[in-house]
Protein backbone atom coordinates (compact mmCIF):
# COMPACT_ATOMS: atom_id res chain seq x y z
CA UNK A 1 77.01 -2.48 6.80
CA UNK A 2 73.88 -2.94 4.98
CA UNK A 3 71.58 -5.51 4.35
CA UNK A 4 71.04 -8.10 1.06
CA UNK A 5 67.43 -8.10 -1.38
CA UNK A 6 64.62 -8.48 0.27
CA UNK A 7 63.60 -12.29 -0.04
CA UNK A 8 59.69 -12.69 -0.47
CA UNK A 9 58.70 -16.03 1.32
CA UNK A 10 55.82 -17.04 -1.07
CA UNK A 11 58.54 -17.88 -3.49
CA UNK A 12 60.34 -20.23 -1.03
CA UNK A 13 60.32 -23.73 -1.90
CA UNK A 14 59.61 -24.45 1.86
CA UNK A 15 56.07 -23.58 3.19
CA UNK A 16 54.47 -23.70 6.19
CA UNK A 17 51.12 -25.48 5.27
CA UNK A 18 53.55 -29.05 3.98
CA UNK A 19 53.07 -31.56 7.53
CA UNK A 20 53.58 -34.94 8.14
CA UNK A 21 51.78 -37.22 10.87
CA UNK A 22 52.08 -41.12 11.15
CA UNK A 23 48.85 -42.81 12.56
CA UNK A 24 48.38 -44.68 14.67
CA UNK A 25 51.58 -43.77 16.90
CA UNK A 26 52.48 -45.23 18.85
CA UNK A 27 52.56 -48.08 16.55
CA UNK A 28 53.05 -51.83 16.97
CA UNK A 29 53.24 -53.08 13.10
CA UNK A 30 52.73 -50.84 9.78
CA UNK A 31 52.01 -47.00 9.95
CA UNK A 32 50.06 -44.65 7.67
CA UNK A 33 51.71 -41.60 6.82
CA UNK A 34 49.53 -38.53 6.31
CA UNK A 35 51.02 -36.00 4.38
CA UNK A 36 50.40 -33.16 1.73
CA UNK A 37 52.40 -31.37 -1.09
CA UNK A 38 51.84 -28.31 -2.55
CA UNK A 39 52.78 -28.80 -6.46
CA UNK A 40 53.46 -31.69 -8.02
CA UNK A 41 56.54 -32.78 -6.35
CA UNK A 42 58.93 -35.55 -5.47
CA UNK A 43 58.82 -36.21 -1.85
CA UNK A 44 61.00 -38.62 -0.34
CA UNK A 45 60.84 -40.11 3.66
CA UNK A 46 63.64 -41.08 5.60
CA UNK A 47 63.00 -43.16 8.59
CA UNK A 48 65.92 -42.35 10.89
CA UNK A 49 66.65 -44.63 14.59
CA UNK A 50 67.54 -41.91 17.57
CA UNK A 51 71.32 -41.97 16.72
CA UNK A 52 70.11 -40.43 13.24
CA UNK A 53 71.05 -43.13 11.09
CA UNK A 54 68.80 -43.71 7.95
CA UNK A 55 67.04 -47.15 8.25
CA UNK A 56 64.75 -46.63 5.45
CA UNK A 57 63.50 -45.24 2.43
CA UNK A 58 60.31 -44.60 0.90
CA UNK A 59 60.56 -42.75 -2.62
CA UNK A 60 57.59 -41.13 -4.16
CA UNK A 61 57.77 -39.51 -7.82
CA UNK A 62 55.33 -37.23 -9.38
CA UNK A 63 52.70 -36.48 -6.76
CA UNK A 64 49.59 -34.11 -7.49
CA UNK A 65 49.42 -31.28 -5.27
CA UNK A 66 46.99 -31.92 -2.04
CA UNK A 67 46.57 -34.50 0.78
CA UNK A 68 48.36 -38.17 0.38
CA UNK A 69 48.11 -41.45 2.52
CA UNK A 70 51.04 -43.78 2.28
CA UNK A 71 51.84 -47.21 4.86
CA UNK A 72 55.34 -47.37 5.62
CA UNK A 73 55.74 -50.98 6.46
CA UNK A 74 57.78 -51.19 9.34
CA UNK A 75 58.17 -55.02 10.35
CA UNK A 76 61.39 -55.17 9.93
CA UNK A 77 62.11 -51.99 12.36
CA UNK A 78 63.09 -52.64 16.19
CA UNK A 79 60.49 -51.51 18.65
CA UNK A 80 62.27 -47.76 19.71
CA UNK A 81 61.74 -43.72 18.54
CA UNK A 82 62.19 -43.11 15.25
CA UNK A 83 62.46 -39.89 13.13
CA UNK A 84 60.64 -39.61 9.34
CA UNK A 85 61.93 -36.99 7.71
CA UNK A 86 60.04 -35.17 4.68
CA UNK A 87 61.85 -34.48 1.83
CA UNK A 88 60.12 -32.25 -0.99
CA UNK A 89 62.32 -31.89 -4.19
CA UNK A 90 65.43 -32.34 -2.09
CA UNK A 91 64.56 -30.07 1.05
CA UNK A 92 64.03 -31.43 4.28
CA UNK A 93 60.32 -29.82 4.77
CA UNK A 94 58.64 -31.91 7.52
CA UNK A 95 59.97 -33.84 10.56
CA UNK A 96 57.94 -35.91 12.52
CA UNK A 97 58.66 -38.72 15.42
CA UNK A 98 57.20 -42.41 15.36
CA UNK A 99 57.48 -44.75 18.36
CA UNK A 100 57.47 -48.33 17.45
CA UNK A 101 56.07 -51.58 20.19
CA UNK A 102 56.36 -54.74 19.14
């Protein structure tokens, strides 16, 4: 038995220092989300309800590497928890929860 290469984690697409937050939660109407990106990337958010099933979608192409604000506009979203999932250049990187009151 022996053990593979030695993996060096600076060359991982996934790093630590990537977050997500959503202000304010809880929210009643529209939600900022704060985020940040490390190269320019393609970072994609999935909103998901508590059974896990994607109710929307916010795509952003082409971002410059540092600290973004985005509103996710979430009228049309029943009060409840939700999950956003970050999505960097198709790897789930970030998971955060928002709580929705209407």
């Amino acid at each position: 038995f022996s053990y593979g290469s030695t993996v060096n984690l600076s060359d991982s697409p996934i790093n630590s220092s990537l977050f997500v937050q959503c202000l304010p939660n809880p929210s009643s109407q529209n939600t900022v989300l704060n985020f940040n990106t490390i190269n320019s990337d393609c970072v994609t958010f999935e909103i998901l309800d508590n059974l896990g099933k994607e109710c929307k979608k916010l795509e952003l192409k082409n971002l410059s590497e540092g600290l973004h604000y985005e509103t996710l506009q979430c009228d049309n979203l029943q009060s409840g928890l939700y999950f956003i999932r970050m999505i960097v250049n198709n790897i789930t990187v970030a998971t955060t929860q928002l709580v929705l009151i209407h």
